[in-house]
Protein backbone atom coordinates (compact mmCIF):
# COMPACT_ATOMS: atom_id res chain seq x y z
CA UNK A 1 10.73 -4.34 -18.97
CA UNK A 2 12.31 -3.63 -15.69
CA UNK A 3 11.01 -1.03 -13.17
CA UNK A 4 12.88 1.97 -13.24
CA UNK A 5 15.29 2.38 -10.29
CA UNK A 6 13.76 5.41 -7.90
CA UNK A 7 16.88 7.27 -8.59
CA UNK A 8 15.16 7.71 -12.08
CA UNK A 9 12.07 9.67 -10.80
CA UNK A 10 13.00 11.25 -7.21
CA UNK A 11 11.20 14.40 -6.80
CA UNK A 12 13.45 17.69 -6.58
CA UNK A 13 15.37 18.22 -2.82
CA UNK A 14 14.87 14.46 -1.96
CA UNK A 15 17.97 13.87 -0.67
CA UNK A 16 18.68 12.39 3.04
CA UNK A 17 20.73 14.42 4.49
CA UNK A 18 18.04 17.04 5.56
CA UNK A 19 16.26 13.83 6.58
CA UNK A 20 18.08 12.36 10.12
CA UNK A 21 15.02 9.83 10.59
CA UNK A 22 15.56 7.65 7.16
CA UNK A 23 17.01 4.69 7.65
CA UNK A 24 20.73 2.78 7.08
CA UNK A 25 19.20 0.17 5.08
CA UNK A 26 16.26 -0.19 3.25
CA UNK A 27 15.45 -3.42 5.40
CA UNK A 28 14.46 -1.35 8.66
CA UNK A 29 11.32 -0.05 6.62
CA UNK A 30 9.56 -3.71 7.99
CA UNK A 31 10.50 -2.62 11.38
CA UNK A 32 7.99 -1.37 13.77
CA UNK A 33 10.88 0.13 15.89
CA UNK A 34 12.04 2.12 12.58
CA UNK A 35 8.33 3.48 12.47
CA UNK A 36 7.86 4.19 15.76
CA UNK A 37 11.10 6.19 16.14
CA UNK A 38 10.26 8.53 12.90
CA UNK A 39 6.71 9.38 13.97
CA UNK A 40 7.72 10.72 17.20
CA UNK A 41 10.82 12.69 15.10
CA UNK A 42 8.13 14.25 12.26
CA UNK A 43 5.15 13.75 14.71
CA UNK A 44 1.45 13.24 12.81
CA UNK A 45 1.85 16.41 9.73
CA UNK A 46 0.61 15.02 6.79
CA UNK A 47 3.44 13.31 4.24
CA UNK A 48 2.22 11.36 1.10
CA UNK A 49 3.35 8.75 -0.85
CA UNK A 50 2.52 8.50 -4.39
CA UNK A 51 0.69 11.84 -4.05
CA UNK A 52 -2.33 13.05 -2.07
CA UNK A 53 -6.03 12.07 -2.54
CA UNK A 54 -6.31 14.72 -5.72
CA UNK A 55 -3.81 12.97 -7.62
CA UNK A 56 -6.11 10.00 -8.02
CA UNK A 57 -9.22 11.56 -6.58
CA UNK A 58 -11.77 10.31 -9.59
CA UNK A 59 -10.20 6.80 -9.88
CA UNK A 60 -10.89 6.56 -6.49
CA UNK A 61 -13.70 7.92 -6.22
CA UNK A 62 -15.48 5.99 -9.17
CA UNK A 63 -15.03 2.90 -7.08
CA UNK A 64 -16.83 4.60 -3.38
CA UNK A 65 -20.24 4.71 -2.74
CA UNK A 66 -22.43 6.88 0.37
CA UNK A 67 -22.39 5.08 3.42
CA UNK A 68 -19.36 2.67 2.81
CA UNK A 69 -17.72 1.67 5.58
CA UNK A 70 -13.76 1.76 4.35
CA UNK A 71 -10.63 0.18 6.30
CA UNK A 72 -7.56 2.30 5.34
CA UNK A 73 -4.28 -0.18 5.95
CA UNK A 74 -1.16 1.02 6.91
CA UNK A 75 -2.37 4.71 7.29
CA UNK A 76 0.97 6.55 8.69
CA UNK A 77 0.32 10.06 8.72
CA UNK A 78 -0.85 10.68 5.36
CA UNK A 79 -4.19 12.57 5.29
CA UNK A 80 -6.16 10.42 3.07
CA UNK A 81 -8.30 9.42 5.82
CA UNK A 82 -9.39 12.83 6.61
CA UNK A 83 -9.79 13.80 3.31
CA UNK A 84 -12.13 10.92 2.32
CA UNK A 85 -14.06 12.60 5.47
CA UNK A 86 -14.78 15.61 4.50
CA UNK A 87 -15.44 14.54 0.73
CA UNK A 88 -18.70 12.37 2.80
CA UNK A 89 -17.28 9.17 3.33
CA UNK A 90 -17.39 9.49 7.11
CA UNK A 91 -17.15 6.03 7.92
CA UNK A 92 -13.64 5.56 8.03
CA UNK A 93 -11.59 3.00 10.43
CA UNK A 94 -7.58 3.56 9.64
CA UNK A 95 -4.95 1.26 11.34
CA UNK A 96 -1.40 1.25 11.69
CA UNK A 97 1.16 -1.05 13.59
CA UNK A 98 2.88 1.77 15.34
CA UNK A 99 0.97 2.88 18.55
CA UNK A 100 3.19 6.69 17.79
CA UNK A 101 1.78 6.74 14.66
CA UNK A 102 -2.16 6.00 15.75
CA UNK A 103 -1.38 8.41 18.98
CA UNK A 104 -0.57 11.52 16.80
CA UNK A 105 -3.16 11.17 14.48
CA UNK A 106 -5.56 10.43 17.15
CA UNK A 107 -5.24 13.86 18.60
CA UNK A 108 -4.48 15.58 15.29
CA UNK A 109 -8.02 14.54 13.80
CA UNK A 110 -10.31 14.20 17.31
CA UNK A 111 -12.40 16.78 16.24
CA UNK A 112 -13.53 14.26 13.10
CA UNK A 113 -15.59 12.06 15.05
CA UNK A 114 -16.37 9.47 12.03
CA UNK A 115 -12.45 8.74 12.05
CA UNK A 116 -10.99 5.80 14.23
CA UNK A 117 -7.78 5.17 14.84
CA UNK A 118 -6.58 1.55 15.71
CA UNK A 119 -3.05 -0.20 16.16
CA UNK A 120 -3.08 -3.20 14.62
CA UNK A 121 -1.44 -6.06 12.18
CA UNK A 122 -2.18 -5.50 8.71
CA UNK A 123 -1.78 -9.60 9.16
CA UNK A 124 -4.06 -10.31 11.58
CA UNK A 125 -7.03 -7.80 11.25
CA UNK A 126 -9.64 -7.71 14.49
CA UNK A 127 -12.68 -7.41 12.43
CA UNK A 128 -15.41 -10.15 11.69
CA UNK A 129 -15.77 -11.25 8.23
CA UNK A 130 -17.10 -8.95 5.83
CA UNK A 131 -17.14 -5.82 7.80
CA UNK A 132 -15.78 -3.42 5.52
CA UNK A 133 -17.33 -2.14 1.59
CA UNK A 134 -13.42 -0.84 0.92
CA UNK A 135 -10.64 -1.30 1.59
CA UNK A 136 -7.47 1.17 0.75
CA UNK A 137 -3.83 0.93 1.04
CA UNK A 138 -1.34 2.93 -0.68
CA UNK A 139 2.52 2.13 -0.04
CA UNK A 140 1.93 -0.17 2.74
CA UNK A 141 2.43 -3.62 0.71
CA UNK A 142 5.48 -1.96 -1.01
CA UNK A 143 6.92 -1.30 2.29
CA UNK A 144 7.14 -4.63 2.86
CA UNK A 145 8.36 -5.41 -0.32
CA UNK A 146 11.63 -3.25 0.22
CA UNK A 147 14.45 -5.55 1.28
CA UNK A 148 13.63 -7.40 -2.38
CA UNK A 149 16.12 -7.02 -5.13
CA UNK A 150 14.37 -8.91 -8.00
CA UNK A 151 10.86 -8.04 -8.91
CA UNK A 152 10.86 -11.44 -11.03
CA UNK A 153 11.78 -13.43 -8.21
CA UNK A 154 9.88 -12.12 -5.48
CA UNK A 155 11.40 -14.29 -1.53
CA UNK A 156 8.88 -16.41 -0.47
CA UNK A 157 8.84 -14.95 2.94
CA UNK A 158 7.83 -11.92 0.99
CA UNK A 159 5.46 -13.61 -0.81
CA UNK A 160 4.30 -15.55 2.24
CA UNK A 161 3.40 -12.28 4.06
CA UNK A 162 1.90 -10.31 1.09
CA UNK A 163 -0.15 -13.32 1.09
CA UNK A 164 -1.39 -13.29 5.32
CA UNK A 165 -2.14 -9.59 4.02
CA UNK A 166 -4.23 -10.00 1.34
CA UNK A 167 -6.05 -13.13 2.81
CA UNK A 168 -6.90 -10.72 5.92
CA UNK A 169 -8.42 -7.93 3.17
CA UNK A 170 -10.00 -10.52 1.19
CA UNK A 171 -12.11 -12.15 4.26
CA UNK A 172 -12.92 -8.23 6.10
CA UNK A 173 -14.70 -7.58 2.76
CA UNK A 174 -18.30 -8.02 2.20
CA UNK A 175 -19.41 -9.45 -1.28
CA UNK A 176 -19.28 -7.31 -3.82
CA UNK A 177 -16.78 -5.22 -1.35
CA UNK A 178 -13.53 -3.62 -3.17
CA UNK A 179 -9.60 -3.52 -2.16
CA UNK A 180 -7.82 -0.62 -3.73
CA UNK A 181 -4.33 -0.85 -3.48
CA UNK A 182 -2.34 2.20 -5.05
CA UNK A 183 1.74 1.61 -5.30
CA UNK A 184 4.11 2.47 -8.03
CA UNK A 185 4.54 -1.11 -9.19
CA UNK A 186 3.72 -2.35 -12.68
CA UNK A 187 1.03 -5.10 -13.10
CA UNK A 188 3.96 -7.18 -14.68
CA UNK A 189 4.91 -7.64 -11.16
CA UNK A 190 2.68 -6.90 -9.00
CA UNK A 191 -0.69 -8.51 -10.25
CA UNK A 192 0.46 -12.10 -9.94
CA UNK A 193 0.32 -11.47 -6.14
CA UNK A 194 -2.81 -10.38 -6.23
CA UNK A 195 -3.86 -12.76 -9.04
CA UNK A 196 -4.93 -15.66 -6.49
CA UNK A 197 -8.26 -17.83 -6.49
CA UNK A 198 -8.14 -17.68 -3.10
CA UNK A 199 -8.76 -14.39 -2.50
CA UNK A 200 -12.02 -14.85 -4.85
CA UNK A 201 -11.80 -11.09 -6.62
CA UNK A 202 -11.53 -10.18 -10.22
CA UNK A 203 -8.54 -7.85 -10.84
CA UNK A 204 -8.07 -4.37 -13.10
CA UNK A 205 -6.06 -1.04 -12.61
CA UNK A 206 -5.58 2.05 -14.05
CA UNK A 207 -2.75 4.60 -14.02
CA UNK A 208 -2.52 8.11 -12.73
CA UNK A 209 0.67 10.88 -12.78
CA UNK A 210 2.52 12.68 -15.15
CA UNK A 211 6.21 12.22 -15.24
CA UNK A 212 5.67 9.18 -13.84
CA UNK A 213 3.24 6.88 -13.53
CA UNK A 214 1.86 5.09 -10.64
CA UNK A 215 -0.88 1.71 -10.65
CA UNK A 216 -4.10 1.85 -8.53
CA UNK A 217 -5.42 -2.26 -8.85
CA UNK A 218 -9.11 -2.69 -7.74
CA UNK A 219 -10.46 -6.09 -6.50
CA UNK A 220 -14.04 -6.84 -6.91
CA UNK A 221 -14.60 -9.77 -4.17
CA UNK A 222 -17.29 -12.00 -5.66
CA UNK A 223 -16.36 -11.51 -9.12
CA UNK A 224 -14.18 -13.45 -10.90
CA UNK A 225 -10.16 -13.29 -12.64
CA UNK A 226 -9.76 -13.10 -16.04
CA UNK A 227 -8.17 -15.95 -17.80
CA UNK A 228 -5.13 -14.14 -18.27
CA UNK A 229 -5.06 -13.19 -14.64
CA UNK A 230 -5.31 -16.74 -13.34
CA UNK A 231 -2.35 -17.70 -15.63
CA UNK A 232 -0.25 -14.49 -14.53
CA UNK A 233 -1.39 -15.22 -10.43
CA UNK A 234 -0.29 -19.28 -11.16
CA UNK A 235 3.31 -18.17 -12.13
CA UNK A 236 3.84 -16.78 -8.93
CA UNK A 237 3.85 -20.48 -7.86
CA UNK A 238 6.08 -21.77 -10.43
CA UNK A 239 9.91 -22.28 -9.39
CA UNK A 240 12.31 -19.08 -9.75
CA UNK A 241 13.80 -18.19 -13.50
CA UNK A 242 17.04 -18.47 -13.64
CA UNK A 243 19.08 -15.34 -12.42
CA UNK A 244 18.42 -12.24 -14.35
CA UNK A 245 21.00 -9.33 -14.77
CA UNK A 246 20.54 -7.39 -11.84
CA UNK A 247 17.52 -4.79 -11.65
CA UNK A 248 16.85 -3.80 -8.65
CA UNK A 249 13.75 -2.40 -7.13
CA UNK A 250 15.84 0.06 -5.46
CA UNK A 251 19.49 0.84 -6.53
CA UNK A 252 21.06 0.58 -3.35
CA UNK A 253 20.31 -0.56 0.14
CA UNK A 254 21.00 2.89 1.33
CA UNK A 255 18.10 4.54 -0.98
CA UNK A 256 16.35 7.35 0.19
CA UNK A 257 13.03 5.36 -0.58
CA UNK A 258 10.44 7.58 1.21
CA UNK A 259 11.84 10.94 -0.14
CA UNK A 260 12.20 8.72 -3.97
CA UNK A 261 8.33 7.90 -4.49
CA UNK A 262 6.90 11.04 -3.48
CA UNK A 263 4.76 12.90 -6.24
């Protein structure tokens, strides 16, 4: 089964045209520019993808313990951060590649002084090995995945820098540490990236939303895959199927993907 297009479950007003900072083509959403130039137009007010933390507050939350020390990835200005503060976790380091973004939210949430803001490379993390108990993202490896067409046949540049990602999150985490990842993709797709013995987690999810359903995958590091898992993470290696009909992970490059995958 292919994902539905985002046309199938935009939220109501979604449109772009009240929306000047969304780009021409899908493509720009891998370019730090693109960022940069749409924080300093909607500045550090919160905005959510997927929903915000009470969507998928006790999934979460079953997997956090007091006194974790959690890396949020890719944090734009969503307020996940600050809420997992004042729910107790108060141990929170969020990064972001755009020096607007970590600016705004810098001066929006000084007066949380367990919060730090960093710019960095979700590919090149400046942390020592196993610093972090969790570690969160939620839309930032789909944003990366945008310019792809065919969810079967992932590019393997994509595939290449999923990987520098998750290798990063795998060796920041202690043993017995966890990566949440939260993303509207279905495991069909999306757990043969994560799938990989060298990452050296086990692999589960479970589902959240109404209308629509979105996936939040937990890695275990320490534990290890399934069976099925391993099989599912060695196809990713196996040479590309022949060429599908088309079903796209977006239905056109000029797809108002931001305003599309908000709850």
């Amino acid at each position: 089964m292919a994902p539905p297009s985002y046309r199938q479950h935009r939220g109501p007003g979604s449109g772009g045209m009240d929306r000047p900072w969304l780009p021409d083509s899908n493509v720009r959403y891998r370019d730090r520019c693109f960022w940069d130039s749409r924080y300093r137009e909607v500045g550090a007010a919160p905005a959510e993808w997927f929903g915000g933390l009470s969507c998928f507050r006790e999934q979460l939350e079953a997997e956090l313990r007091p006194g974790d020390r959690i890396l949020v990835l890719g944090c734009g200005n969503s307020a996940l951060s600050s809420d997992l503060f004042r729910l107790g976790y108060t141990d929170v380091t969020s990064i972001d590649y755009s020096t607007v973004c970590i600016a705004g939210m810098r001066a929006r949430y000084a007066q949380c002084q367990g919060l730090q803001w960093l710019v960095m490379d979700a590919r090149d993390l400046a942390f020592a090995d196993g610093t972090f108990d969790v570690v969160l993202e939620k839309g930032t490896l789909d944003s990366m995945m945008v310019a792809e067409t065919d969810p079967w046949n992932v590019s393997p540049e994509t595939t290449a820098l999923l990987d520098q990602v998750l290798k990063e999150v795998s060796r920041v985490l202690r043993p017995g540490g966890r990566f949440v990842s939260i993303t509207f993709a279905q495991p069909h797709f999306r757990k043969r990236h994560y799938a990989q013995l060298a990452y050296g987690w086990s692999l589960r999810h479970s589902t959240y939303g109404a209308d629509f359903h979105y996936f939040l995958y937990v890695m275990c590091k320490g534990q290890a895959l399934s069976p099925a898992d391993l099989e599912l993470g060695r196809r990713l290696h196996e040479p590309p199927c022949p060429a599908r009909p088309p079903s796209f992970l977006q239905a056109s490059d000029s797809e108002d993907y931001l305003s599309a995958i908000e709850l």
